[in-house]
N, C-alpha and C. Protein backbone atom coordinates (compact mmCIF):
# COMPACT_ATOMS: atom_id res chain seq x y z
N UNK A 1 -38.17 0.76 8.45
CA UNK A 1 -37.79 2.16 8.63
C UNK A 1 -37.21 2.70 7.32
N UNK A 2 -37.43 3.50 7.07
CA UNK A 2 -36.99 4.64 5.49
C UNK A 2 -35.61 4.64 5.84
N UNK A 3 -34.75 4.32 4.79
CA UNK A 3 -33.87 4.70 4.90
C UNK A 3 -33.21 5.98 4.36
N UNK A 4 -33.01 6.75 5.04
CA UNK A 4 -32.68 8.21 5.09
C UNK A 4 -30.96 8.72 4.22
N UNK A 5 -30.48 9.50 3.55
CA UNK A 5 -29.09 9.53 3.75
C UNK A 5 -28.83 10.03 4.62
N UNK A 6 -27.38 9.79 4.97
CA UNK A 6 -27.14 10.89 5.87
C UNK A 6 -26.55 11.99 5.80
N UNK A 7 -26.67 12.63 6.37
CA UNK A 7 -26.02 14.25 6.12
C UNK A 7 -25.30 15.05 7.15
N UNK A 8 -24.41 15.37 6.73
CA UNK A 8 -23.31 16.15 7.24
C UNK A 8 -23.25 17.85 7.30
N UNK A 9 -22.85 18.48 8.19
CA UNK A 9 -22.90 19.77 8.27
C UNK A 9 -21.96 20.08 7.35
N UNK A 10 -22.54 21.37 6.95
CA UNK A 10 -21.43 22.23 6.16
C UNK A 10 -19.84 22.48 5.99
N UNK A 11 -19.32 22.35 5.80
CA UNK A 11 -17.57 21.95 5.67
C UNK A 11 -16.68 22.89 5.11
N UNK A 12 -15.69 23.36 5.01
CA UNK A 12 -14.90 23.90 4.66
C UNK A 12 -14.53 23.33 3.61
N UNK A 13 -14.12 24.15 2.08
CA UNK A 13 -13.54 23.16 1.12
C UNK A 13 -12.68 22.18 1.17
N UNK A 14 -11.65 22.53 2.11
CA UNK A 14 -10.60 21.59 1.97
C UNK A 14 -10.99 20.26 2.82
N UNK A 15 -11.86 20.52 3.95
CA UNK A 15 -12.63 19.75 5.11
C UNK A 15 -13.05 18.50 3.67
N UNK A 16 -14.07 19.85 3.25
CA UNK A 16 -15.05 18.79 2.40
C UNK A 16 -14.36 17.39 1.41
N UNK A 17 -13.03 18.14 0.73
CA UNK A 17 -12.41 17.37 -0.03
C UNK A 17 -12.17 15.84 0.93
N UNK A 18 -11.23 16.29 2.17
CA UNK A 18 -10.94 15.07 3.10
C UNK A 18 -12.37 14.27 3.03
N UNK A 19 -13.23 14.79 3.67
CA UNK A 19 -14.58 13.89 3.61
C UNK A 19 -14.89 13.41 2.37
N UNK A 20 -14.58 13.69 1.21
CA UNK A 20 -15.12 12.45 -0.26
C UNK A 20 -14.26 12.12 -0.21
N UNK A 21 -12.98 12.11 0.11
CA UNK A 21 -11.85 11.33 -0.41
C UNK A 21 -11.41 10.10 0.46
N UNK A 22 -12.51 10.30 2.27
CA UNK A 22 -12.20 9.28 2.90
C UNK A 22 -13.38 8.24 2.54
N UNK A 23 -14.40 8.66 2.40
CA UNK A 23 -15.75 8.11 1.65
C UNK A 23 -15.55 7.41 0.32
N UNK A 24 -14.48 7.74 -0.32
CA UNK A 24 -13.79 6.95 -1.53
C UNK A 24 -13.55 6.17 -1.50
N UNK A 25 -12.44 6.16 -0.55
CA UNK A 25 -11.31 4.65 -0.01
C UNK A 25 -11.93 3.66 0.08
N UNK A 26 -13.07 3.40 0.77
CA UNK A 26 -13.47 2.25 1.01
C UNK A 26 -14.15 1.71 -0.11
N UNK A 27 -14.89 2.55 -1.20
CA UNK A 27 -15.41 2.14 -2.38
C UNK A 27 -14.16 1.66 -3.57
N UNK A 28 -13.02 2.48 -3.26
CA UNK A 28 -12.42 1.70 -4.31
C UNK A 28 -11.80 0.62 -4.20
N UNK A 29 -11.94 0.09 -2.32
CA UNK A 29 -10.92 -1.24 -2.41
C UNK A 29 -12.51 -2.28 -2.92
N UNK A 30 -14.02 -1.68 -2.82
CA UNK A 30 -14.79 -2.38 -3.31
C UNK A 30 -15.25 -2.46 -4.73
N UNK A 31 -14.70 -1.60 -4.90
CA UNK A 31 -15.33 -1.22 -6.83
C UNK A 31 -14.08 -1.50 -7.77
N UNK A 32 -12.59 -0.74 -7.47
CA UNK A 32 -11.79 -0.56 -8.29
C UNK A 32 -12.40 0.96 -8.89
N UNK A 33 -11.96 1.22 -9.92
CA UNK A 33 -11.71 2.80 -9.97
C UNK A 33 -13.31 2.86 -10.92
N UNK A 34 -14.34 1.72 -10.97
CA UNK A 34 -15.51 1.98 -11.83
C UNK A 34 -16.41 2.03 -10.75
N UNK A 35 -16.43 3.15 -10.21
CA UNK A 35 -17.76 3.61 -9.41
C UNK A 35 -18.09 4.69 -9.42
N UNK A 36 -19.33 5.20 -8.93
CA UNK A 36 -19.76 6.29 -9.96
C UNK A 36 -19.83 7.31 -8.78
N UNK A 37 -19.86 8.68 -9.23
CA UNK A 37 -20.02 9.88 -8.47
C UNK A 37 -21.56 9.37 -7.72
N UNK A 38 -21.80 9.23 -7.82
CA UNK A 38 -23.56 8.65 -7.20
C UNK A 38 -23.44 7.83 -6.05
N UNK A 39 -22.32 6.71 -6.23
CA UNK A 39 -22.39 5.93 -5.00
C UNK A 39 -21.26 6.80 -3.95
N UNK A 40 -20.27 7.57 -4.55
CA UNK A 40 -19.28 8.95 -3.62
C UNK A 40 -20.27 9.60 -3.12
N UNK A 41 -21.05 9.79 -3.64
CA UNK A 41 -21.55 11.26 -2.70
C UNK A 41 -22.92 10.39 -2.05
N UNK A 42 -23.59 9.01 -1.99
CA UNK A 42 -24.03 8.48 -0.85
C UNK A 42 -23.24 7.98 -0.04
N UNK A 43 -22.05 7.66 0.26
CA UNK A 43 -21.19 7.08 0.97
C UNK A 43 -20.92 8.57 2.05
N UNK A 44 -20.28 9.27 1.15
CA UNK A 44 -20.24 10.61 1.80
C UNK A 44 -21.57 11.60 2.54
N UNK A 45 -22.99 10.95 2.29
CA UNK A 45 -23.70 12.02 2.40
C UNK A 45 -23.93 13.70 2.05
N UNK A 46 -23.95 13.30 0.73
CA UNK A 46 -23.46 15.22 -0.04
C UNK A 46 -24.60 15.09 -1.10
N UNK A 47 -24.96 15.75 -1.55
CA UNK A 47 -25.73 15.96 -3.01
C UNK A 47 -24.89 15.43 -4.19
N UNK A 48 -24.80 14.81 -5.18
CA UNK A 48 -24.10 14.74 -6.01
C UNK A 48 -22.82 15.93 -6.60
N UNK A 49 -23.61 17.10 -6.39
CA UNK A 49 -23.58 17.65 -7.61
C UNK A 49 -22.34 18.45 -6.49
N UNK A 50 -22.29 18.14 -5.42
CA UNK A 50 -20.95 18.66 -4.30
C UNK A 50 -19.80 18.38 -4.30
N UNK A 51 -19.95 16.98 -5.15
CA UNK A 51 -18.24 16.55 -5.52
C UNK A 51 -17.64 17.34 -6.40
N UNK A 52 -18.37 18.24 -7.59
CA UNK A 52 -18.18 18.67 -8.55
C UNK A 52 -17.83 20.65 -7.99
N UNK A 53 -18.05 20.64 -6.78
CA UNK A 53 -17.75 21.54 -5.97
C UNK A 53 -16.16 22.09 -5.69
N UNK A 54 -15.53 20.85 -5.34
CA UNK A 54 -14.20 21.11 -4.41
C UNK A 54 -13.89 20.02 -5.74
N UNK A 55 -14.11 19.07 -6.87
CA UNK A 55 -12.84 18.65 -7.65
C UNK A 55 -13.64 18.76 -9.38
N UNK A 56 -12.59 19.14 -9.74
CA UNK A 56 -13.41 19.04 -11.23
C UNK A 56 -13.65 17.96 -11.82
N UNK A 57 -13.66 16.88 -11.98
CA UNK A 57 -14.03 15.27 -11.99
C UNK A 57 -13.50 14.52 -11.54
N UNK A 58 -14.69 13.58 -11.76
CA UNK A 58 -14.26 12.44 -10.56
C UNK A 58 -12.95 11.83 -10.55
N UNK A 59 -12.14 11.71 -11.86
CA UNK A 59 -11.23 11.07 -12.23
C UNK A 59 -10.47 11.79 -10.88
N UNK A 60 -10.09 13.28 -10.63
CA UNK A 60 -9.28 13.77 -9.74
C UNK A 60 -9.67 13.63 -8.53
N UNK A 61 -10.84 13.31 -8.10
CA UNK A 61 -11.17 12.85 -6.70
C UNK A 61 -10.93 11.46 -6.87
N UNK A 62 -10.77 10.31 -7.25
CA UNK A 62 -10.80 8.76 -7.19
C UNK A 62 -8.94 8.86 -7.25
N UNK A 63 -8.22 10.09 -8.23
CA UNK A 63 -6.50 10.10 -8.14
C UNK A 63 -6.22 10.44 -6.46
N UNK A 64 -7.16 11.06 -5.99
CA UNK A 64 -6.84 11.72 -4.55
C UNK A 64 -6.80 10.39 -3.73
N UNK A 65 -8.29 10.18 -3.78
CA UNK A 65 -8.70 9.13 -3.07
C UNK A 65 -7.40 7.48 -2.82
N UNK A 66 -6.83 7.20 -4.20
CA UNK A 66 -5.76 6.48 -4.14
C UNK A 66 -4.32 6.95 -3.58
N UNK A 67 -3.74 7.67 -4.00
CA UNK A 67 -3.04 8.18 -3.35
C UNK A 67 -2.76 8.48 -1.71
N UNK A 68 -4.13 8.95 -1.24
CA UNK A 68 -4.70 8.75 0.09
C UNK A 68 -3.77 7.39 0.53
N UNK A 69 -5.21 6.45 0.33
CA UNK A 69 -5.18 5.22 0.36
C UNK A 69 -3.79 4.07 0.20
N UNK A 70 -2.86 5.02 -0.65
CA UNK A 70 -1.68 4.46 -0.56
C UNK A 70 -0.30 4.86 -0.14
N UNK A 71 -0.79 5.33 0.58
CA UNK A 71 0.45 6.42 1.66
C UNK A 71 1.04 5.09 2.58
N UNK A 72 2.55 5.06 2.67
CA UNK A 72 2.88 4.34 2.90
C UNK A 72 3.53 4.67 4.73
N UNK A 73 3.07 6.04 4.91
CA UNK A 73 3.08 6.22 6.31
C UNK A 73 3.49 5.26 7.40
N UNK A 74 1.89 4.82 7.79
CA UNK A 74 1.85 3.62 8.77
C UNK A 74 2.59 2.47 8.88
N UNK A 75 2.47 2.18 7.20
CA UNK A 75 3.92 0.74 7.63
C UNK A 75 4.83 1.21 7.64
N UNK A 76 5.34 2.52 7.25
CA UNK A 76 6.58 3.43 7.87
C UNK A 76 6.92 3.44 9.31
N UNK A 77 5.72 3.76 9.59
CA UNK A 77 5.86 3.86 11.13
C UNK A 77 5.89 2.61 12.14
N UNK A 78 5.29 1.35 11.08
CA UNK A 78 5.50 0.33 12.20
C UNK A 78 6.82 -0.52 12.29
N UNK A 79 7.47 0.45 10.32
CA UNK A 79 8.43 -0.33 10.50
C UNK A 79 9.92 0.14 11.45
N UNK A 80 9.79 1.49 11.46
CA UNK A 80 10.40 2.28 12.53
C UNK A 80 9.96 1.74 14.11
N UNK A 81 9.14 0.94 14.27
CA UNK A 81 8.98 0.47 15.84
C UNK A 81 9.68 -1.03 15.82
N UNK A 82 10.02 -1.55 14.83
CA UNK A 82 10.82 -3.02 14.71
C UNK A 82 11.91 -2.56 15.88
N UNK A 83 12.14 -3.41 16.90
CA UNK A 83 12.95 -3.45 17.69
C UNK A 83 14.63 -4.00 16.81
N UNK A 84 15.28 -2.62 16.95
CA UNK A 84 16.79 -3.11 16.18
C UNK A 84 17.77 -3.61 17.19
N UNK A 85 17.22 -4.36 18.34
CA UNK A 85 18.09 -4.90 19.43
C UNK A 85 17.96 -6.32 18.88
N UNK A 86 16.49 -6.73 18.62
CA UNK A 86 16.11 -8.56 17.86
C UNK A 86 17.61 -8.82 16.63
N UNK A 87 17.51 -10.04 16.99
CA UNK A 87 18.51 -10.58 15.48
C UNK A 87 17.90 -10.26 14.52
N UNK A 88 18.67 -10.32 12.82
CA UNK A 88 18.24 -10.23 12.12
C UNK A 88 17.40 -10.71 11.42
N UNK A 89 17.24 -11.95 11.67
CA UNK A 89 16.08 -12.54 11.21
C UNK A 89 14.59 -11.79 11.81
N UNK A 90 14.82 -12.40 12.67
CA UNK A 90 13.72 -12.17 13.40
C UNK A 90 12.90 -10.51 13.06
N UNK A 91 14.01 -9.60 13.02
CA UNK A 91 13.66 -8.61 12.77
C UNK A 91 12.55 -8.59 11.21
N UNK A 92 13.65 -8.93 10.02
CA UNK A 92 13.29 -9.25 8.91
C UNK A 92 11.90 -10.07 8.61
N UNK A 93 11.89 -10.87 9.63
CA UNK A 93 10.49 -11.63 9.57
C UNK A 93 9.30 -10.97 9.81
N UNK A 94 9.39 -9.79 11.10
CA UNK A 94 8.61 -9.03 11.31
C UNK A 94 8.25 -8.02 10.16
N UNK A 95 9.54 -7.42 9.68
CA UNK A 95 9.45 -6.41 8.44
C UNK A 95 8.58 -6.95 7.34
N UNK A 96 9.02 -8.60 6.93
CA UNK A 96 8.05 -9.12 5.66
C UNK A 96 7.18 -9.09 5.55
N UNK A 97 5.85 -9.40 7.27
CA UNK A 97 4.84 -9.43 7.48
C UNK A 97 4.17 -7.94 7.35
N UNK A 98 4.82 -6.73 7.54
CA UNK A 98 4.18 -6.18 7.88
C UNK A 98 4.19 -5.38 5.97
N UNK A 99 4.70 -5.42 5.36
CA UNK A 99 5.20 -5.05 4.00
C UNK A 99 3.87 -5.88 3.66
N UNK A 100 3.95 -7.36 3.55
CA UNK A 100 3.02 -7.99 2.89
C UNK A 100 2.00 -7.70 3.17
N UNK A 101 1.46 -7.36 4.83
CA UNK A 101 -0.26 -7.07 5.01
C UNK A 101 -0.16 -5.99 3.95
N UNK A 102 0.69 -4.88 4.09
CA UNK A 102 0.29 -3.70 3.21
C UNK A 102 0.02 -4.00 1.59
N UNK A 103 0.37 -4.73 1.10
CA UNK A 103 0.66 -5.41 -0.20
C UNK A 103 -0.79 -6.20 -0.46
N UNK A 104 -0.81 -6.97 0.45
CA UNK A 104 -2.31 -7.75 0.52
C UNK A 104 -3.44 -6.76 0.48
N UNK A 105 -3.67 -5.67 1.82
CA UNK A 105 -4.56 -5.02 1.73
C UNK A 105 -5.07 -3.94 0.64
N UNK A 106 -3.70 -3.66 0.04
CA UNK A 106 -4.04 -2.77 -1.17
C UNK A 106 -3.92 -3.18 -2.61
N UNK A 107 -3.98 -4.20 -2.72
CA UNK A 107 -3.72 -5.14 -4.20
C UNK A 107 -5.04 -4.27 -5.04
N UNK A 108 -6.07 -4.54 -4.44
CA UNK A 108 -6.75 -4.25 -5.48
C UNK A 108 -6.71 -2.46 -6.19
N UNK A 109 -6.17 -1.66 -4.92
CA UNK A 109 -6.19 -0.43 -5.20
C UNK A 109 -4.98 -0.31 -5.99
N UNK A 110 -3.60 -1.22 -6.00
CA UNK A 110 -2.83 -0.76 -6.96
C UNK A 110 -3.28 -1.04 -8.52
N UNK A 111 -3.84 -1.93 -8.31
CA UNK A 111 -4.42 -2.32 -9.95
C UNK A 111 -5.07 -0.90 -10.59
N UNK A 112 -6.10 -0.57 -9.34
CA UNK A 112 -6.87 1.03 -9.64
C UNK A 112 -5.91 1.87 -10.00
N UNK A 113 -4.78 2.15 -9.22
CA UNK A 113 -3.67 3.01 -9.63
C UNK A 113 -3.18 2.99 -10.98
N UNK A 114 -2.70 1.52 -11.42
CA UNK A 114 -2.44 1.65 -12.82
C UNK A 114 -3.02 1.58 -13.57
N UNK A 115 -4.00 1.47 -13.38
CA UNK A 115 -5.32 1.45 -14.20
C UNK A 115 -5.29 3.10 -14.74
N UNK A 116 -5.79 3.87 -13.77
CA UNK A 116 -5.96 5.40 -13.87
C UNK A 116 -4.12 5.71 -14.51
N UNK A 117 -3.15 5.63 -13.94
CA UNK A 117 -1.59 6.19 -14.75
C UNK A 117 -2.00 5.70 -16.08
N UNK A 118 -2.33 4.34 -16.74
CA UNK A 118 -2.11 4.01 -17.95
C UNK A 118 -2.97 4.55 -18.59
N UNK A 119 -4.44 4.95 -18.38
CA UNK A 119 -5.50 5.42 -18.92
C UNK A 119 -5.24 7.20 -19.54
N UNK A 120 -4.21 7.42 -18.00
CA UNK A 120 -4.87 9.39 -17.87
C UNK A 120 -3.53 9.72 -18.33
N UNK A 121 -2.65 8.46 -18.85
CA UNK A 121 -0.92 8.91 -18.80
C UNK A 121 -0.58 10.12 -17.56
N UNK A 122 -0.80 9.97 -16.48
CA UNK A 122 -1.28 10.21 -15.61
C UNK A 122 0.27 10.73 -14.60
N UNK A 123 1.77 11.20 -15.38
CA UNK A 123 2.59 11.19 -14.54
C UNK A 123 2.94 11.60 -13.37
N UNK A 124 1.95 12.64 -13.07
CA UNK A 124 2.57 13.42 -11.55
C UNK A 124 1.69 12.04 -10.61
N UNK A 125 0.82 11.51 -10.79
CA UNK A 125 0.52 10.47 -10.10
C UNK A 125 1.34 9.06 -9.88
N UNK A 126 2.39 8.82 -11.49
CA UNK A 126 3.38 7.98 -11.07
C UNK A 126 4.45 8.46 -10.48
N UNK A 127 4.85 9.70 -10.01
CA UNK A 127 5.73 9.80 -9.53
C UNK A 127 5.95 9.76 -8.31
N UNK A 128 4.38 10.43 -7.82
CA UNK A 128 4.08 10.45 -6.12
C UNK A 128 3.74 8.90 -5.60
N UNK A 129 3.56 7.83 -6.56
CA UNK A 129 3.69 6.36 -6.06
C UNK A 129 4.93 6.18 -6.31
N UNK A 130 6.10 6.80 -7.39
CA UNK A 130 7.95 6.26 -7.21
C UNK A 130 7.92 6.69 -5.92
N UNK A 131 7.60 8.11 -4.77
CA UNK A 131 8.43 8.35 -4.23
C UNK A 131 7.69 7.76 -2.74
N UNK A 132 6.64 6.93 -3.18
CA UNK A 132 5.96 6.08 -1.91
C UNK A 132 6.72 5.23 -1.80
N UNK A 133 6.94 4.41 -2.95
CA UNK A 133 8.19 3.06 -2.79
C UNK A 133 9.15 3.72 -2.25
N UNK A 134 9.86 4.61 -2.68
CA UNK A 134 11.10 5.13 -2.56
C UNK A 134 11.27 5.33 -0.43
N UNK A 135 10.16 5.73 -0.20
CA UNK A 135 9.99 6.01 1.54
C UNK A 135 9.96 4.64 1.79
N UNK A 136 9.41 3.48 1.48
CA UNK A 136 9.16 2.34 2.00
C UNK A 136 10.28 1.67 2.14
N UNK A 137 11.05 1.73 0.71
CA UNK A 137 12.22 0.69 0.43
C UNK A 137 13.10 1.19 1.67
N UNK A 138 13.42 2.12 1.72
CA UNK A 138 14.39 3.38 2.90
C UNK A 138 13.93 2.83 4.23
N UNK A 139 12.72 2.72 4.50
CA UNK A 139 11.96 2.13 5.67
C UNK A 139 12.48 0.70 6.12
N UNK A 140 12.90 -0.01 4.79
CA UNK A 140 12.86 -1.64 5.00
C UNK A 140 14.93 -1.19 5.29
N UNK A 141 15.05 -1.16 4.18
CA UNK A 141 16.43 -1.17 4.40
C UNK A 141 17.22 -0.82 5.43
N UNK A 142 16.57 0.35 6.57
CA UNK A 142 16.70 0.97 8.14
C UNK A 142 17.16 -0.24 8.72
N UNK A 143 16.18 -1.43 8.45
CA UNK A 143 15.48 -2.29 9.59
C UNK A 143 16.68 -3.78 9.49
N UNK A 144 17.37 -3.84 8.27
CA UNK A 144 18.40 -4.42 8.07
C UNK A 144 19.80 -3.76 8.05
N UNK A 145 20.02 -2.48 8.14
CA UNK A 145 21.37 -2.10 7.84
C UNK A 145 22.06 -2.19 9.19
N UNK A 146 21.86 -2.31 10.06
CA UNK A 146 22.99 -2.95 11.22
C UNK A 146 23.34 -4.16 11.09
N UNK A 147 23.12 -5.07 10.67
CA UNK A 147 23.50 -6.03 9.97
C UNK A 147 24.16 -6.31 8.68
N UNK A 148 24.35 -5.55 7.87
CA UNK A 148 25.11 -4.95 6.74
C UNK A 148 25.90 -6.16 6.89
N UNK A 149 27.15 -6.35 7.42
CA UNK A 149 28.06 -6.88 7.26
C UNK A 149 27.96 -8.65 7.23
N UNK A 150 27.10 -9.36 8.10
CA UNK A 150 26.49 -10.54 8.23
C UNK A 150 26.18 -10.79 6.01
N UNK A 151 25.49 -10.08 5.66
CA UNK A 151 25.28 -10.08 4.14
C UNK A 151 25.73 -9.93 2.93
N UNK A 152 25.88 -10.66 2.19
CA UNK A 152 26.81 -10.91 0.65
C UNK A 152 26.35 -9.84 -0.03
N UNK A 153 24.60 -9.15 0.48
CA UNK A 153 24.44 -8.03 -0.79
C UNK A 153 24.23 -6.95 0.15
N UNK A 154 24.58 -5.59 -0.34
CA UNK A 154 24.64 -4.55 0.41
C UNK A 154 22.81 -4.17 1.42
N UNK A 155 22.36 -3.99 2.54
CA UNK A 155 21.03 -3.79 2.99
C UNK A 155 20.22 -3.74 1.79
N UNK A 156 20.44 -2.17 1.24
CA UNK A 156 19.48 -1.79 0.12
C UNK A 156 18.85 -2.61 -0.94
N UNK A 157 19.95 -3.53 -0.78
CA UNK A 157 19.97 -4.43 -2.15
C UNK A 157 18.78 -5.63 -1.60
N UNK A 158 19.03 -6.11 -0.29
CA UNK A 158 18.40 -7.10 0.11
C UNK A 158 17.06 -6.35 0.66
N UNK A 159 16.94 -5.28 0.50
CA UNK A 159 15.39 -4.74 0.97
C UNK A 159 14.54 -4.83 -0.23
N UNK A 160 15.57 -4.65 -1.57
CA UNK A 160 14.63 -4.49 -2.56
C UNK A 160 14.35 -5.80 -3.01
N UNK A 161 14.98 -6.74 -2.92
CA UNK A 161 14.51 -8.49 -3.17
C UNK A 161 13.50 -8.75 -1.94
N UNK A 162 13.37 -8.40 -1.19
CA UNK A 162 12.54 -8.79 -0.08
C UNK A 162 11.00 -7.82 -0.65
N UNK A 163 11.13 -6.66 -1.10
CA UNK A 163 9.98 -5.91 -1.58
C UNK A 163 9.52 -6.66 -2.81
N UNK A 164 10.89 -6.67 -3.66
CA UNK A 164 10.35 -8.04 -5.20
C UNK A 164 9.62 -9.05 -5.02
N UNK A 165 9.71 -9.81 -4.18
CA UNK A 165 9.30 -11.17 -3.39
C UNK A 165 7.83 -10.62 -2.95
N UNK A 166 7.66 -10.20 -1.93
CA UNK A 166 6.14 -9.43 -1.50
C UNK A 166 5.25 -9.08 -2.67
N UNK A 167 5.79 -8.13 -3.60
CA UNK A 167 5.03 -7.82 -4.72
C UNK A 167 4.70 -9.28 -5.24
N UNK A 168 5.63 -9.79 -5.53
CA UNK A 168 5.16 -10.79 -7.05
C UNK A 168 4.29 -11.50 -6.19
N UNK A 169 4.38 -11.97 -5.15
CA UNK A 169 3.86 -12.75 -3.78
C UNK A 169 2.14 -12.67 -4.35
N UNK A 170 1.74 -11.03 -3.96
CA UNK A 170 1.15 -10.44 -3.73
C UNK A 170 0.20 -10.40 -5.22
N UNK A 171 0.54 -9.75 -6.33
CA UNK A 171 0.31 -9.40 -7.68
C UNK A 171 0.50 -10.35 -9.01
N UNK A 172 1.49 -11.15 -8.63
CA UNK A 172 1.75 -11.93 -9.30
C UNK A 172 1.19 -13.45 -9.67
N UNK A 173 1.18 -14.04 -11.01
CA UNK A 173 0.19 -15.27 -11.63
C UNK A 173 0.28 -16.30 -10.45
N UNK A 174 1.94 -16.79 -10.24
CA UNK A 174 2.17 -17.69 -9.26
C UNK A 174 2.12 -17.35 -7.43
N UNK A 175 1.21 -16.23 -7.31
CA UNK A 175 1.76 -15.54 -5.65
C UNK A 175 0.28 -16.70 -5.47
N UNK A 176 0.63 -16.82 -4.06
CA UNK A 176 0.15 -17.18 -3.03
C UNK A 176 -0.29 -16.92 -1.28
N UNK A 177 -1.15 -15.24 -1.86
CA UNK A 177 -0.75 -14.58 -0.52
C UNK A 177 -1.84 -15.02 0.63
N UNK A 178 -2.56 -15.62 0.45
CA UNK A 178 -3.18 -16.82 1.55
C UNK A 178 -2.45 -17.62 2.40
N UNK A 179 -0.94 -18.23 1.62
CA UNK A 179 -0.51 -19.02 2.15
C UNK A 179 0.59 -18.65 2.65
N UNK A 180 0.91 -17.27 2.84
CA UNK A 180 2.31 -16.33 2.70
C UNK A 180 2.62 -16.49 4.14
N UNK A 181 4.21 -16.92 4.66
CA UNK A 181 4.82 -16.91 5.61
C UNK A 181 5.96 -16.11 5.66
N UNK A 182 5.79 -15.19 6.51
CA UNK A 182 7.03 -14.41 6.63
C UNK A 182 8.67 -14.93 7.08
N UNK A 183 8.03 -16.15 8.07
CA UNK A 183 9.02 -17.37 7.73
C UNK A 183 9.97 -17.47 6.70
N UNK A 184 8.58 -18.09 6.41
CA UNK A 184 9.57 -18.57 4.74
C UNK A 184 10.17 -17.82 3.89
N UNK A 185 9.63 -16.50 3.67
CA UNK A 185 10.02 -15.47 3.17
C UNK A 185 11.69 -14.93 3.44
N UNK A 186 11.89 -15.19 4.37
CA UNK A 186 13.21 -14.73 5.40
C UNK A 186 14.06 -15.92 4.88
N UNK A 187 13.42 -17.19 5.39
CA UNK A 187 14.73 -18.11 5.09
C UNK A 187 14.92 -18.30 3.69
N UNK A 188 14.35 -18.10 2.58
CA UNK A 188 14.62 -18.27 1.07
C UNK A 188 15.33 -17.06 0.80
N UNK A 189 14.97 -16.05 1.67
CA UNK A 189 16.06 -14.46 1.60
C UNK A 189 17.60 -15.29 1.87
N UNK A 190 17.33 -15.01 3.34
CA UNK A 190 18.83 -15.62 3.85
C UNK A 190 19.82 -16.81 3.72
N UNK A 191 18.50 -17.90 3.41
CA UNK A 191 19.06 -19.05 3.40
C UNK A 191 19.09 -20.06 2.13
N UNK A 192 18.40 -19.42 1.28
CA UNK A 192 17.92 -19.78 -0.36
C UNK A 192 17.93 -21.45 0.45
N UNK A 193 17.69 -22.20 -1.30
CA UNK A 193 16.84 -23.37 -1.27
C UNK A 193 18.18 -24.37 -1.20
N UNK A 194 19.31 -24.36 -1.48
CA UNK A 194 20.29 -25.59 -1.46
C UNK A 194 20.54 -26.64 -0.52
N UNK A 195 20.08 -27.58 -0.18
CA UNK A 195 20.35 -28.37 0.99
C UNK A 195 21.97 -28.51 1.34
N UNK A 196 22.28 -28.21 2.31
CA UNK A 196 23.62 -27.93 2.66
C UNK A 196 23.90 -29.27 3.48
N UNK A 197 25.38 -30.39 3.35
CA UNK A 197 25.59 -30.82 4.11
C UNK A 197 25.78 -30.81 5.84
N UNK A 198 25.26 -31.53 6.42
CA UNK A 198 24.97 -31.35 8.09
C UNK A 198 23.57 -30.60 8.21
N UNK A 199 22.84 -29.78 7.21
CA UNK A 199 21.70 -29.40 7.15
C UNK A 199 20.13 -30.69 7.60
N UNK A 200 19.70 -30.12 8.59
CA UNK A 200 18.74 -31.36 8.83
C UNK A 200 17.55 -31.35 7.41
């Protein structure tokens, strides 16, 4: 059978923008930020020459497209459903996991991100990723601050070692995010590595 593109009805500009920019996402967690207006507008079903319609190059549709893609919303929101009745651990364990899927799933798109900031010196784009962390860290730290007092370092402080940890986890020469336990993650938080007498 021929394979056909497909095609989409007529759209409203701003419609249209959403539609290449969701047609993006999935190419850049497959490409990284080197893919071409050609494979956007078959993904999307548009004529080429339609991207060039609603953005003036691609560079600003692939900045959209990430940004999109890295909205830290959802693990916002799942981290706002962590039950703050659970102990703290437990809680925390849940929080690590769900930080790290996000970390895992978008590794390759942050690389794209700095890729495009370092290339386009690109600042209103680093700032709208400061103020993604900035919602996230706020998100994590929620999920520990009733517990405040149980802890030697203030919440905030221990949200942002728990985000340090995920990243390097995640991005980093020595991470190991195949083998990543939110477990473990928690007790090297809380309980670091010293074997303590009476400790089994």
């Amino acid at each position: 059978m021929e394979n056909r593109r497909r095609r989409v009805p007529a759209l409203a500009p701003e419609e249209r923008r959403e539609a290449l920019v969701a047609a993006t996402i999935p190419l850049l967690h497959e490409h990284g930020v080197d893919l071409s207006t050609r494979q956007i507008a078959q993904a999307a079903g548009v004529a080429e020459g339609t991207i060039f319609g609603v953005f003036e190059t691609k560079t600003a549709l692939v900045v959209c497209a990430v940004i999109k893609a890295l909205d830290p919303q959802p693990t916002i929101d799942a981290l706002n459903q962590v039950d703050r009745g659970l102990p703290l651990r437990e809680r925390l364990v849940r929080a690590t996991e769900l930080v790290h899927a996000r970390f895992a799933g978008n590794a390759q798109l942050m690389g794209a991100a700095r890729k495009l900031i370092i290339a386009g010196k690109d600042g209103e784009t680093a700032a709208r990723l400061a103020t993604n962390r900035e919602r996230l860290h706020a998100a994590l730290t929620d999920v520990i601050a009733a517990d405040g007092a149980q802890l030697r370092r203030p919440p905030a402080a221990v949200a942002s070692l728990l985000l340090l940890f995920c990243g390097a986890n995640t991005y980093g020469p020595f991470g190991d995010p195949d083998g990543f336990s939110g477990e473990d993650t928690v007790s090297l938080l809380l309980d670091g590595l010293l074997i303590r007498r009476g400790t089994p």
